[in-house]
C-alpha atoms as a PDB file:
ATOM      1  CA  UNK A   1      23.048  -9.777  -8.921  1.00  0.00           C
ATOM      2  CA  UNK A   2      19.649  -9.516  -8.645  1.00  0.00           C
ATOM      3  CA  UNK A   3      18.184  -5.674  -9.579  1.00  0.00           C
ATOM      4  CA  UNK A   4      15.009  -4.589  -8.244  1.00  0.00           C
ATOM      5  CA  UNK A   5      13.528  -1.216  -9.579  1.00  0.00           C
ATOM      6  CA  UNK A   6      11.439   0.608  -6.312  1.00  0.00           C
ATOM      7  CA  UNK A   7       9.374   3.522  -8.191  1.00  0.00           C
ATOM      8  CA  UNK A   8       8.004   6.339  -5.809  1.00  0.00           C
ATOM      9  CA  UNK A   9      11.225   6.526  -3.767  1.00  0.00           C
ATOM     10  CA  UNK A  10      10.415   9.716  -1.976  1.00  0.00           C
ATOM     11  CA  UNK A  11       7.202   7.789  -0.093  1.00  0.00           C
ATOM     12  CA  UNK A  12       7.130   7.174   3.833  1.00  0.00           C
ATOM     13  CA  UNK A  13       7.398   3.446   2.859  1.00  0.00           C
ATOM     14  CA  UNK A  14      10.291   3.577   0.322  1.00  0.00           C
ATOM     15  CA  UNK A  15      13.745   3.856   2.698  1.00  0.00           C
ATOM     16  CA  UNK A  16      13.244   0.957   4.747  1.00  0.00           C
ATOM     17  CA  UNK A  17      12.194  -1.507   2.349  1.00  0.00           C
ATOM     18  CA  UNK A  18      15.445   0.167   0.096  1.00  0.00           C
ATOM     19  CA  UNK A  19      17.439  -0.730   3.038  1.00  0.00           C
ATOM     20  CA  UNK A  20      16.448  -4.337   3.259  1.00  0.00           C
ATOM     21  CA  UNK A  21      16.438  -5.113  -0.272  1.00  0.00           C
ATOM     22  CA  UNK A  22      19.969  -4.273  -0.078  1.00  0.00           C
ATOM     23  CA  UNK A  23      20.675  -5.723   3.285  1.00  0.00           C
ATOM     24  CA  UNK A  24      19.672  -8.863   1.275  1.00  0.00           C
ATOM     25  CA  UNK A  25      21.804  -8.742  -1.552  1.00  0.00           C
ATOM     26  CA  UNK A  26      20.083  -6.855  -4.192  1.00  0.00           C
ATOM     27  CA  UNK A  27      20.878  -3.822  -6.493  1.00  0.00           C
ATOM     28  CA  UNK A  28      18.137  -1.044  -5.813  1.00  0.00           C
ATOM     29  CA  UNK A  29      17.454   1.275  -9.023  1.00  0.00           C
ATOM     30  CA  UNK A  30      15.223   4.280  -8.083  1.00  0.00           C
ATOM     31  CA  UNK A  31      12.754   6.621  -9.591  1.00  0.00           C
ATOM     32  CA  UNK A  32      10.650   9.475  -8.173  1.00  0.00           C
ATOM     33  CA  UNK A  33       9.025  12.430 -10.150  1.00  0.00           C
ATOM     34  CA  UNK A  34      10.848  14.932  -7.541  1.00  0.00           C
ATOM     35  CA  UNK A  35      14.534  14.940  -7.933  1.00  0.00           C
ATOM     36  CA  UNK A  36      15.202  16.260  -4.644  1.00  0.00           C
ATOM     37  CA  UNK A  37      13.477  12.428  -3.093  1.00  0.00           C
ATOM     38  CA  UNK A  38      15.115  11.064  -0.110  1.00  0.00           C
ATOM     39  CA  UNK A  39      15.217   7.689  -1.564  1.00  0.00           C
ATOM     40  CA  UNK A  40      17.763   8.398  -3.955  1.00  0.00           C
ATOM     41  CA  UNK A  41      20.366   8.997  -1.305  1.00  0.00           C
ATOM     42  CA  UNK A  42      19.952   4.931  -0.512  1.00  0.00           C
ATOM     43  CA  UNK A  43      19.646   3.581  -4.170  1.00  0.00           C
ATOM     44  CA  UNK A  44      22.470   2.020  -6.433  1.00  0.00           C
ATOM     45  CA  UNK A  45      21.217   4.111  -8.886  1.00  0.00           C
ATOM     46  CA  UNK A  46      18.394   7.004  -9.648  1.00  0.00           C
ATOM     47  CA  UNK A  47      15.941   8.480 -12.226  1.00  0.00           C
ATOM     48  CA  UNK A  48      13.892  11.581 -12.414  1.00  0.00           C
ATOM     49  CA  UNK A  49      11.021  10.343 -13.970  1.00  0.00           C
ATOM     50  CA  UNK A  50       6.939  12.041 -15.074  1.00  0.00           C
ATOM     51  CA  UNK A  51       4.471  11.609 -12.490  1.00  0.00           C
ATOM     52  CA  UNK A  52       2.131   8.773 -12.827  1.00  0.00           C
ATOM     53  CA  UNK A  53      -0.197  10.740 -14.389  1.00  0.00           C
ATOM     54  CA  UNK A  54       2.089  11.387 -17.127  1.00  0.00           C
ATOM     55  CA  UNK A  55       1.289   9.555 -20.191  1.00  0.00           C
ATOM     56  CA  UNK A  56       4.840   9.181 -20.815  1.00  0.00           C
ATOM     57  CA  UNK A  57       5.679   7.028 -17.174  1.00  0.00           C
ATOM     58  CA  UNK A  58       5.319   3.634 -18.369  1.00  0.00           C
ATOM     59  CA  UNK A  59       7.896   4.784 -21.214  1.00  0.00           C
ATOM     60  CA  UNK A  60      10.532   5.784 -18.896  1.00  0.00           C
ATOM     61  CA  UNK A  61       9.708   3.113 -16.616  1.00  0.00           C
ATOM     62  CA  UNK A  62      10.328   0.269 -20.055  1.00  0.00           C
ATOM     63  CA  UNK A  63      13.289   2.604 -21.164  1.00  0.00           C
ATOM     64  CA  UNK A  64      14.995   2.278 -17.449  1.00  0.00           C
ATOM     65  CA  UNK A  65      14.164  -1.556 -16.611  1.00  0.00           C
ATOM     66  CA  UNK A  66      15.765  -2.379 -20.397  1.00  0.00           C
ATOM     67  CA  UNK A  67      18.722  -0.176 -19.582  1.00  0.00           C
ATOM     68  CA  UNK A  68      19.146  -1.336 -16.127  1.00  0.00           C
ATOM     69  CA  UNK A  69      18.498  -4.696 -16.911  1.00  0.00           C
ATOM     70  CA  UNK A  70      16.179  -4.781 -14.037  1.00  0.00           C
ATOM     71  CA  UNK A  71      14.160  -8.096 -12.506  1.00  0.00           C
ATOM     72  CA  UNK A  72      11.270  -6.605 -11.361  1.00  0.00           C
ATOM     73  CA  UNK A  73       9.417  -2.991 -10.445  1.00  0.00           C
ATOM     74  CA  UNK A  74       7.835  -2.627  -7.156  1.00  0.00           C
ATOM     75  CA  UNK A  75       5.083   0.255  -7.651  1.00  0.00           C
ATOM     76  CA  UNK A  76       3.949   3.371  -5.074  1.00  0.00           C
ATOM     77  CA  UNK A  77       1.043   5.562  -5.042  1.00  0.00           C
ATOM     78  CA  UNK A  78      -2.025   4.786  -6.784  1.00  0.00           C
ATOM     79  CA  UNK A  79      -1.774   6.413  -9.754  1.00  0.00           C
ATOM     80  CA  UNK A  80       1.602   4.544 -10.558  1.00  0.00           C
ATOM     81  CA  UNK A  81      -0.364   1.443  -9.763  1.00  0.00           C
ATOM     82  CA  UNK A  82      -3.082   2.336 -12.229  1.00  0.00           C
ATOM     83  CA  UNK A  83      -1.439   3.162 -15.335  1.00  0.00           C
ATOM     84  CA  UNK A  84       1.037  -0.195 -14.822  1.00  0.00           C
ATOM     85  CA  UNK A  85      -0.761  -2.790 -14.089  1.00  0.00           C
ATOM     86  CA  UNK A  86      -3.172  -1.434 -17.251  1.00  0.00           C
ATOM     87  CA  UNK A  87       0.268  -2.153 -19.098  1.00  0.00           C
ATOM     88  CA  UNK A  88       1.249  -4.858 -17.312  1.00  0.00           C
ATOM     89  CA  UNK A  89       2.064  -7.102 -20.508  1.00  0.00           C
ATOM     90  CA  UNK A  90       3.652  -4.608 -22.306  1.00  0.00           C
ATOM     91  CA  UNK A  91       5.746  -3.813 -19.159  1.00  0.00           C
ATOM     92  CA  UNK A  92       6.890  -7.590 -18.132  1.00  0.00           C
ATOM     93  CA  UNK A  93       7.199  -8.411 -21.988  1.00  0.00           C
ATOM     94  CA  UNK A  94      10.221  -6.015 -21.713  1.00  0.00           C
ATOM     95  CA  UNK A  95      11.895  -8.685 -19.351  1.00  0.00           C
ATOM     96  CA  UNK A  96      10.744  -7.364 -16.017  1.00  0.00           C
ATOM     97  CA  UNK A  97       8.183  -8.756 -13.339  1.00  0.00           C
ATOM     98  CA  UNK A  98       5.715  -6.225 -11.656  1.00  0.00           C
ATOM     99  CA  UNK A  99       4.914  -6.729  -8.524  1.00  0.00           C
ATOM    100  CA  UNK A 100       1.153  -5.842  -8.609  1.00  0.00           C
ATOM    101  CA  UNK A 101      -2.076  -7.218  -9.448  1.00  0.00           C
ATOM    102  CA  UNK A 102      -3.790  -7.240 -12.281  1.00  0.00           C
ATOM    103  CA  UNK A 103      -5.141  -3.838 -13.738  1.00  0.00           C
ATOM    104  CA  UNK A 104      -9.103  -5.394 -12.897  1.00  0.00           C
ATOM    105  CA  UNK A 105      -7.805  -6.022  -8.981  1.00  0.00           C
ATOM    106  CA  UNK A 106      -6.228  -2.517  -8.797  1.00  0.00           C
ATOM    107  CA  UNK A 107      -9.423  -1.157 -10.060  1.00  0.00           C
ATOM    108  CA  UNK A 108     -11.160  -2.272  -7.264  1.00  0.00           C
ATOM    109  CA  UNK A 109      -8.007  -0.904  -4.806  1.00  0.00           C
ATOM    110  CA  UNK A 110      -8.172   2.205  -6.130  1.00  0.00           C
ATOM    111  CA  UNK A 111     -12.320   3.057  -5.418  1.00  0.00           C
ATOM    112  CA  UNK A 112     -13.258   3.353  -2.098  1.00  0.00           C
ATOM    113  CA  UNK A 113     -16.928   3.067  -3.116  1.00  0.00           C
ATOM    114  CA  UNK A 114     -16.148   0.071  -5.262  1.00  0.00           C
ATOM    115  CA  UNK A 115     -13.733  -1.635  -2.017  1.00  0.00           C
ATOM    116  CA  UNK A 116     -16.716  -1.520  -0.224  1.00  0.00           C
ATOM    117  CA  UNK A 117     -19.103  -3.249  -2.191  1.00  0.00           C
ATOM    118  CA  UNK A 118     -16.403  -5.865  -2.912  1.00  0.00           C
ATOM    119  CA  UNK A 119     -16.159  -6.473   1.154  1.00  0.00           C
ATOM    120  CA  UNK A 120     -19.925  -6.730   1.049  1.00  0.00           C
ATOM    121  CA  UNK A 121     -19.957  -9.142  -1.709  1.00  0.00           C
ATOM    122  CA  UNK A 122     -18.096 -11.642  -0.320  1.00  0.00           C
ATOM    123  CA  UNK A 123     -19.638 -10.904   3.536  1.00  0.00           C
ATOM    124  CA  UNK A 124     -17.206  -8.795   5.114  1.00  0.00           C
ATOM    125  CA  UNK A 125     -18.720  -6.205   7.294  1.00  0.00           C
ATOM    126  CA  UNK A 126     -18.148  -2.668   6.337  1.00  0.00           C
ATOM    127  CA  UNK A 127     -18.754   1.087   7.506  1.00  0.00           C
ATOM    128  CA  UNK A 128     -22.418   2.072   5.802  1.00  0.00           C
ATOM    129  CA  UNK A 129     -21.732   4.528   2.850  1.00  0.00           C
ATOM    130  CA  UNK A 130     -24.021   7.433   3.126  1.00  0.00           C
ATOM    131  CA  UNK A 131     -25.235   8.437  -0.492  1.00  0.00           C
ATOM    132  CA  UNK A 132     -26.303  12.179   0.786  1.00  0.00           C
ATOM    133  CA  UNK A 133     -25.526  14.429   3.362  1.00  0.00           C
ATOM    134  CA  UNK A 134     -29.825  14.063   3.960  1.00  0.00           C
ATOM    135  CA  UNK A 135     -29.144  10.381   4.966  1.00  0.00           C
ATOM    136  CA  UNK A 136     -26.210  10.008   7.466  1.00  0.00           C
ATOM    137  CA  UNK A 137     -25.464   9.729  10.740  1.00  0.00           C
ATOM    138  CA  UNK A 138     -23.215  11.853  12.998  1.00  0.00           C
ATOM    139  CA  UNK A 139     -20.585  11.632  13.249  1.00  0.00           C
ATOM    140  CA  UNK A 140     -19.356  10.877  10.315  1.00  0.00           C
ATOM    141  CA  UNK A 141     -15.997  10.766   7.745  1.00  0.00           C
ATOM    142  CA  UNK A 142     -16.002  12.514   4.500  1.00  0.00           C
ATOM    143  CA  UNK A 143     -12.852  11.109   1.955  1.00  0.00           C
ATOM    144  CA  UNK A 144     -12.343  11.314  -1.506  1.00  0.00           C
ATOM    145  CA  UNK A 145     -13.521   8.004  -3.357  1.00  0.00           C
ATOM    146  CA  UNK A 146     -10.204   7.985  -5.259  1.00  0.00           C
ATOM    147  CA  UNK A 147      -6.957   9.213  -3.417  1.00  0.00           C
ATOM    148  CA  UNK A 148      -4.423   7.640  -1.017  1.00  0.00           C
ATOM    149  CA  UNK A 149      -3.203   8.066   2.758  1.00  0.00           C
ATOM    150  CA  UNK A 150      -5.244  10.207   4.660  1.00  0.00           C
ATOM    151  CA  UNK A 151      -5.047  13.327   2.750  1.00  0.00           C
ATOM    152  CA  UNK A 152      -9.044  15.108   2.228  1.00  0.00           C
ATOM    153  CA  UNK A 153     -10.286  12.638   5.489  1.00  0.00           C
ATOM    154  CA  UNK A 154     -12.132  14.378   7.658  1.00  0.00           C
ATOM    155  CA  UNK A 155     -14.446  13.988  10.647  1.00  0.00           C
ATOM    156  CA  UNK A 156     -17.946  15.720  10.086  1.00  0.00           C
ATOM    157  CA  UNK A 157     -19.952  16.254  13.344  1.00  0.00           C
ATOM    158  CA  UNK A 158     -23.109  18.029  12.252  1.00  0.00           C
ATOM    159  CA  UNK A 159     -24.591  18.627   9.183  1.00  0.00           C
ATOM    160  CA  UNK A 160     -22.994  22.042   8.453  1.00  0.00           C
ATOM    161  CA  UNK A 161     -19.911  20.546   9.081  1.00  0.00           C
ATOM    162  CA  UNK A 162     -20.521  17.673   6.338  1.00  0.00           C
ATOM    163  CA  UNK A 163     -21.914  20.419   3.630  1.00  0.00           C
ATOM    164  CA  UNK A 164     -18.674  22.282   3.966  1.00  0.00           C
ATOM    165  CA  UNK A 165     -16.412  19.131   3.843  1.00  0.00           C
ATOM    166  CA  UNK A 166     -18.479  18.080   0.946  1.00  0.00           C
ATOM    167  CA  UNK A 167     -17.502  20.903  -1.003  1.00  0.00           C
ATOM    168  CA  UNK A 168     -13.721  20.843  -0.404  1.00  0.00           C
ATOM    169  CA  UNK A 169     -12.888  16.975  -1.055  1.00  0.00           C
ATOM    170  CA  UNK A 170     -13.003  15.873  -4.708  1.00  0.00           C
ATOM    171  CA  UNK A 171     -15.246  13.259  -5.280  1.00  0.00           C
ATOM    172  CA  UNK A 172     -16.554  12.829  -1.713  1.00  0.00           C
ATOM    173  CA  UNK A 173     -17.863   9.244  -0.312  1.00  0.00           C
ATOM    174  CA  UNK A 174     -19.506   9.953   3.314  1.00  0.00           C
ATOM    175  CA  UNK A 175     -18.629   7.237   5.349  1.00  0.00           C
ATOM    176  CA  UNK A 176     -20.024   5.743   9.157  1.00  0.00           C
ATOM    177  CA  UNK A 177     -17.773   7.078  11.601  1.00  0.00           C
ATOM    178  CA  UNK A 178     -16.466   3.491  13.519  1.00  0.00           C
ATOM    179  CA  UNK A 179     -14.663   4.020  17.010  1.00  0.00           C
ATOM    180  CA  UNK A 180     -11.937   1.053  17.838  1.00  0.00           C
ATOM    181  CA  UNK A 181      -8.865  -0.372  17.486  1.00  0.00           C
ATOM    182  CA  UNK A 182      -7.078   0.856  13.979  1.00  0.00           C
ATOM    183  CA  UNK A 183      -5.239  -1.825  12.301  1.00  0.00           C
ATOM    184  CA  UNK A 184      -3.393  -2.221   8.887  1.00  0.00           C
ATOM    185  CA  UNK A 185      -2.679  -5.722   7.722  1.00  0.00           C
ATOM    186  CA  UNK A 186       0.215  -6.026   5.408  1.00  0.00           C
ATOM    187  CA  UNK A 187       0.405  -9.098   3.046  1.00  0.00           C
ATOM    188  CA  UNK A 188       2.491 -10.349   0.873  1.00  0.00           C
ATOM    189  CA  UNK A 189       1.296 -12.825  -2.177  1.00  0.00           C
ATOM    190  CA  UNK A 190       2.208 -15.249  -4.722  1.00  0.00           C
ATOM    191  CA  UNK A 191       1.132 -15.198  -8.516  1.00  0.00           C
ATOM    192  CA  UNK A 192      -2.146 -17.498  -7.614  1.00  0.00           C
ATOM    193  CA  UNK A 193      -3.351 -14.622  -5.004  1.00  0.00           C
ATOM    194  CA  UNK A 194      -2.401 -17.035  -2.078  1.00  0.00           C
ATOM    195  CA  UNK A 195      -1.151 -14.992   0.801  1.00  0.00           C
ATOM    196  CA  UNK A 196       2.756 -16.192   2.138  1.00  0.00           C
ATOM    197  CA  UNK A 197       2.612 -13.386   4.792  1.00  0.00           C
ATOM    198  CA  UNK A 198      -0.150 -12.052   6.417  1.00  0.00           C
ATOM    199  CA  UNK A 199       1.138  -9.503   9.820  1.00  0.00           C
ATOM    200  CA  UNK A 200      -2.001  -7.533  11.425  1.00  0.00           C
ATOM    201  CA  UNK A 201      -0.332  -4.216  13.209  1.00  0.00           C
ATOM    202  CA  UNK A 202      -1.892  -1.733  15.441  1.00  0.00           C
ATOM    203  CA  UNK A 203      -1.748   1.241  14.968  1.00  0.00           C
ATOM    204  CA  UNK A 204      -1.072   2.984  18.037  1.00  0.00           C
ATOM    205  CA  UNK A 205      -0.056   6.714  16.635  1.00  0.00           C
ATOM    206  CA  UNK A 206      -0.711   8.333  13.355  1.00  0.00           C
ATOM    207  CA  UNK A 207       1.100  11.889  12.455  1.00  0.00           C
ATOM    208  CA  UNK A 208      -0.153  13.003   8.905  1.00  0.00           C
ATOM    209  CA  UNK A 209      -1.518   9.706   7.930  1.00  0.00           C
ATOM    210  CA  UNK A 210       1.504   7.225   8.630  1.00  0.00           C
ATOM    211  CA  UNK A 211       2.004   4.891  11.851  1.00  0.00           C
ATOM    212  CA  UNK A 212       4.871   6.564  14.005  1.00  0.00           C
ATOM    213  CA  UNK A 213       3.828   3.766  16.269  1.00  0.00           C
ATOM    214  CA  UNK A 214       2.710   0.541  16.258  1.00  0.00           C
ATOM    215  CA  UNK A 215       3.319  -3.050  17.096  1.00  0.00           C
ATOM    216  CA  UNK A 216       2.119  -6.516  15.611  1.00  0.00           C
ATOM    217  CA  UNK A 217      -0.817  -8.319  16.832  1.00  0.00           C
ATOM    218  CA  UNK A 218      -1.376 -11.988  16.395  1.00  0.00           C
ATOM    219  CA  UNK A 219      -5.525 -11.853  15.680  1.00  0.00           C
ATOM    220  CA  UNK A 220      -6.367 -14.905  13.453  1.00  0.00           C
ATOM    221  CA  UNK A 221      -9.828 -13.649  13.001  1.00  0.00           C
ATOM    222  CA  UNK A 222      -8.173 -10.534  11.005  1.00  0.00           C
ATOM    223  CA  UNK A 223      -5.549 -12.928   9.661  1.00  0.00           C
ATOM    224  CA  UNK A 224      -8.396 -15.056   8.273  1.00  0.00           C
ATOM    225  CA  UNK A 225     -10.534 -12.066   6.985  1.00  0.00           C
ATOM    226  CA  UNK A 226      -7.552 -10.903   4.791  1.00  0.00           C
ATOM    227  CA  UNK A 227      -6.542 -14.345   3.656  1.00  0.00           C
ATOM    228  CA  UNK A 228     -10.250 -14.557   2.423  1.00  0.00           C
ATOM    229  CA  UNK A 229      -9.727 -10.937   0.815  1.00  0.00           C
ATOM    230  CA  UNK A 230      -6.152 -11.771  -0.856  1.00  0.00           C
ATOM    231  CA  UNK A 231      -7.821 -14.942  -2.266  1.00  0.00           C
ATOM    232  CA  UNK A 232     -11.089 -13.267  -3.706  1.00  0.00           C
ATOM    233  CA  UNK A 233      -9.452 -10.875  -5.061  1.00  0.00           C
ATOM    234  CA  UNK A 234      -6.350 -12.035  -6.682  1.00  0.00           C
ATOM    235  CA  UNK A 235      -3.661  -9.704  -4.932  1.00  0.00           C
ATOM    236  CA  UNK A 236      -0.237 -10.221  -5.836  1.00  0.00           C
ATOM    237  CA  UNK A 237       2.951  -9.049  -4.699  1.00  0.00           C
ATOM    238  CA  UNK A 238       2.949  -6.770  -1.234  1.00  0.00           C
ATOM    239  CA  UNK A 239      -0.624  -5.352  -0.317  1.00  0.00           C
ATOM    240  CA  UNK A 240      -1.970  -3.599   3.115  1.00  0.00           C
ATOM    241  CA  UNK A 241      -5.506  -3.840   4.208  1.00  0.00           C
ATOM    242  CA  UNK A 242      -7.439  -1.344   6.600  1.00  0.00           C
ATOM    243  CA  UNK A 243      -9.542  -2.440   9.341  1.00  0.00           C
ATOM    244  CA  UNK A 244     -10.914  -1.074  12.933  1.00  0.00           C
ATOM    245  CA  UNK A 245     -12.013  -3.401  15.461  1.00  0.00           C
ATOM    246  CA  UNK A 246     -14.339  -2.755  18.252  1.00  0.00           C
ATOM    247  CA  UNK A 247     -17.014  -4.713  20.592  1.00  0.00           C
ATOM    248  CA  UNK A 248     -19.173  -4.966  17.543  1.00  0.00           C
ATOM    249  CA  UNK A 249     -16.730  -6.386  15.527  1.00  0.00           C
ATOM    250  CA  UNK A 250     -14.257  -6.214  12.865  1.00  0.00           C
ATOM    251  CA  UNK A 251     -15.273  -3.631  10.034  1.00  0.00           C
ATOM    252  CA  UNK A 252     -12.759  -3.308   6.936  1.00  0.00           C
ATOM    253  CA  UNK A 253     -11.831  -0.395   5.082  1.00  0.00           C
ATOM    254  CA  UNK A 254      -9.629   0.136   2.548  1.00  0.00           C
ATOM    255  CA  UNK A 255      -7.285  -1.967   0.310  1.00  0.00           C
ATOM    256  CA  UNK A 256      -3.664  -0.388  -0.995  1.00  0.00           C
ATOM    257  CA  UNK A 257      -1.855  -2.964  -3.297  1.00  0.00           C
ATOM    258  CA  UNK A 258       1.637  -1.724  -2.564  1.00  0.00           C
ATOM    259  CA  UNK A 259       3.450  -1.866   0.648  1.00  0.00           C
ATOM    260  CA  UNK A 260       2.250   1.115   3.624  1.00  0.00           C
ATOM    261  CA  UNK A 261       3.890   3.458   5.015  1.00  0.00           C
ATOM    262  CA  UNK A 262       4.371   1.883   8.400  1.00  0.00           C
ATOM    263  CA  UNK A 263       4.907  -1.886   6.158  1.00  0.00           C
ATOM    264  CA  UNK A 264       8.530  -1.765   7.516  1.00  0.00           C
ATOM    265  CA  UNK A 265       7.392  -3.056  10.695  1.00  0.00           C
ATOM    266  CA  UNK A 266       6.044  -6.398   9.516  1.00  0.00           C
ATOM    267  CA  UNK A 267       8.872  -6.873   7.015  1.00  0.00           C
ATOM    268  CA  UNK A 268      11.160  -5.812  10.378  1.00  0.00           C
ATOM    269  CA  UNK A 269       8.970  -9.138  11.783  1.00  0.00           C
ATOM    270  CA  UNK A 270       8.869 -11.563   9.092  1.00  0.00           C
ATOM    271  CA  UNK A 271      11.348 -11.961   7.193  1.00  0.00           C
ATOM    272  CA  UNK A 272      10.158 -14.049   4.791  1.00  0.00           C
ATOM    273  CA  UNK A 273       8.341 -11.231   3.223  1.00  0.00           C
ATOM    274  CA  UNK A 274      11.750 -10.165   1.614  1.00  0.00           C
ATOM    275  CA  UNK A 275      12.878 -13.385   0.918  1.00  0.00           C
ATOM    276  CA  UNK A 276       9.821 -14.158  -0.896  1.00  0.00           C
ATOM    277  CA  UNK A 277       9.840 -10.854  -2.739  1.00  0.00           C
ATOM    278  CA  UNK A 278      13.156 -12.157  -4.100  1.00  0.00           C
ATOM    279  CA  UNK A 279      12.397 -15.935  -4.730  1.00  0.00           C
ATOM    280  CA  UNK A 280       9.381 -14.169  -7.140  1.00  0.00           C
ATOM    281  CA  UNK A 281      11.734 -12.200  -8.859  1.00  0.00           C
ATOM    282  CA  UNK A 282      13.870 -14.986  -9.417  1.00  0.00           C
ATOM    283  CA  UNK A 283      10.890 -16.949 -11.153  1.00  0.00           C
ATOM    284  CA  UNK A 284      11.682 -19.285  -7.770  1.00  0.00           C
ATOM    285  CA  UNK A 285       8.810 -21.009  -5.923  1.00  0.00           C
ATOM    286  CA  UNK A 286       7.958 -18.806  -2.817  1.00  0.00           C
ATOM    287  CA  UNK A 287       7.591 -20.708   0.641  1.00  0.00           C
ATOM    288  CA  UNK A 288       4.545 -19.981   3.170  1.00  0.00           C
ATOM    289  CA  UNK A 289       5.877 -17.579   6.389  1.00  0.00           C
ATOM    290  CA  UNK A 290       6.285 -19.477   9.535  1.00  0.00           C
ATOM    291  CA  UNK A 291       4.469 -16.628  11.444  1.00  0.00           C
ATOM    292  CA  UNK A 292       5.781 -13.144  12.686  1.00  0.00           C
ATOM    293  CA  UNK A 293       7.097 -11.758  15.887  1.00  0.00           C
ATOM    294  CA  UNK A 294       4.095 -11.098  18.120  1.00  0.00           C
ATOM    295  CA  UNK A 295       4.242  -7.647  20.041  1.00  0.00           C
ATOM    296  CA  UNK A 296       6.714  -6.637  17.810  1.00  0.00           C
ATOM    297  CA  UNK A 297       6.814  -2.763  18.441  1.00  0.00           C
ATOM    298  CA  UNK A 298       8.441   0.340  16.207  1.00  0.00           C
ATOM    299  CA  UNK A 299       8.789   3.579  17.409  1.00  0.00           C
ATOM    300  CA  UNK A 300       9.837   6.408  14.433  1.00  0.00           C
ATOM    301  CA  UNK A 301      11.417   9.634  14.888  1.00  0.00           C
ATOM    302  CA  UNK A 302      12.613  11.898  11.673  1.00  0.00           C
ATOM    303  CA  UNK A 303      16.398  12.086  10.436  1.00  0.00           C
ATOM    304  CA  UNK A 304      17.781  14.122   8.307  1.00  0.00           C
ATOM    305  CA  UNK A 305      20.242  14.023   4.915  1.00  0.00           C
ATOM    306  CA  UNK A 306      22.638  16.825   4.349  1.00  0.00           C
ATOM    307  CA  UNK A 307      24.109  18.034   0.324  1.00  0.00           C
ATOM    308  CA  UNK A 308      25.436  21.375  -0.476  1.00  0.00           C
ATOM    309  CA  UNK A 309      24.925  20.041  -3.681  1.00  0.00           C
ATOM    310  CA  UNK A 310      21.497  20.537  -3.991  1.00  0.00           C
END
């Protein structure tokens, strides 16, 4: 039977993607730093593990994927993603494959400042970085430079409102405010960086930084911007990329090389994004998606778990 080791099990993204690992066959072993994760009520079998910025994670991670006997780890939040793929080696020398790019790629993933200048590099049109509160435009978004989901974005209308932002997020960018269409792109890649799934999808509501709805959207002028991306950049394994479109354009983002929060929707819409997932951790030669269901729309609503053993 294949095993499959999903790290950060209490994440938005983690119970679906449990669910269809399973639905397809495979043993799901879990691990979250918070022992009361929802996740663990859907795995085969569960660890309490460090944080990732533990220096002793990629221990426990070895330790479990030898005891388990495991195929291959698929990774969370960025600072799991960080301190693996920098042990990468070490990790998949101890008979498991990780499902992430290479430690230079995730580099780039993790630094907003850096994702930028990547897009820019390689011509992809981006939202103008600000270096001082003196020099931007209003409105405009302060974020951290390092961090994940939308926690420490906000929406600066004035100057005073900027200074005061700028004080309370850690290692601020200030970034062009762009009005549009919000889209996250989920992709899915083989070991070369060529993309076998590439499903645009609106993003229609957020609550607290995740899609609660959304639908796919066939746009092959997105599709071919993030096939360009995936390619430059080497991504491997399940990736999402951030874009906004509007009359002016397409203007990208951010890049997150894990799966999103709402990624159940395109996996919900291609399946071969699952059966390629296994095929790679089989050492099996992946075949290209056929396409995805267009229109494809998910609605999400919260449910609830029940122990009086906790």
């Amino acid at each position: 039977m294949m095993i499959i080791i999903r790290t950060a099990v209490g994440s938005m993204a983690a119970v679906g993607l449990i669910e269809e690992l399973k639905r397809n066959g495979v043993r799901v072993v879990g691990t979250d730093c918070d022992p009361l994760s929802v996740g663990f009520y859907f795995c085969d079998k569960s660890y309490v593990v460090p944080n990732g910025h533990d220096p002793n994670f990629v221990r426990e991670i070895i330790k479990i994927a030898k005891k388990e006997k495991a195929d291959a780890i698929i990774s969370g939040p960025e600072e799991e993603l960080i301190c693996l793929s920098k042990n990468k080696k070490e990790i998949e020398s101890a008979g498991s494959l990780l499902l992430i790019p290479d430690y230079d790629s995730v580099k780039i993933c993790a630094d907003k400042k850096k994702t930028s200048q990547f897009f820019e590099k390689i011509g992809i049109k981006v939202p103008r970085i600000f270096e001082n509160a003196d020099s931007a435009i209003f409105p405009c978004i302060v974020k951290p430079r390092f961090g994940r989901g939308s926690s420490g974005v906000f929406k600066a209308a004035d100057k005073t409102e900027l200074e005061f932002y700028l004080k309370k997020v850690k290692n601020p960018i200030i970034q062009q405010f762009i009005e549009g269409e919000e889209y996250t792109v989920d992709i899915f890649a083989d070991f070369k960086g060529e993309p076998l799934s590439i499903v645009p999808r609106m993003r229609i509501k957020i609550d607290s930084g995740i899609s609660v709805k959304a639908k796919t959207v066939f746009n092959k002028e997105i599709i071919d911007y993030c096939e360009k991306i995936t390619e430059k950049l080497k991504l491997f394994g399940p990736s999402c990329i951030q874009c906004i479109k509007n009359k002016k354009g397409i203007y990208f983002l951010e890049i997150n090389a894990r799966f999103g929060g709402g990624s159940i929707l395109s996996i919900k819409s291609d399946p071969a994004i699952i059966s390629n997932l296994i095929k790679i951790a089989k050492r099996e030669k992946p075949i290209k998606s056929k396409g995805f269901k267009d229109g494809f729309q998910m609605l999400r609503y919260y449910s609830e778990i029940y122990d009086d053993k906790i």
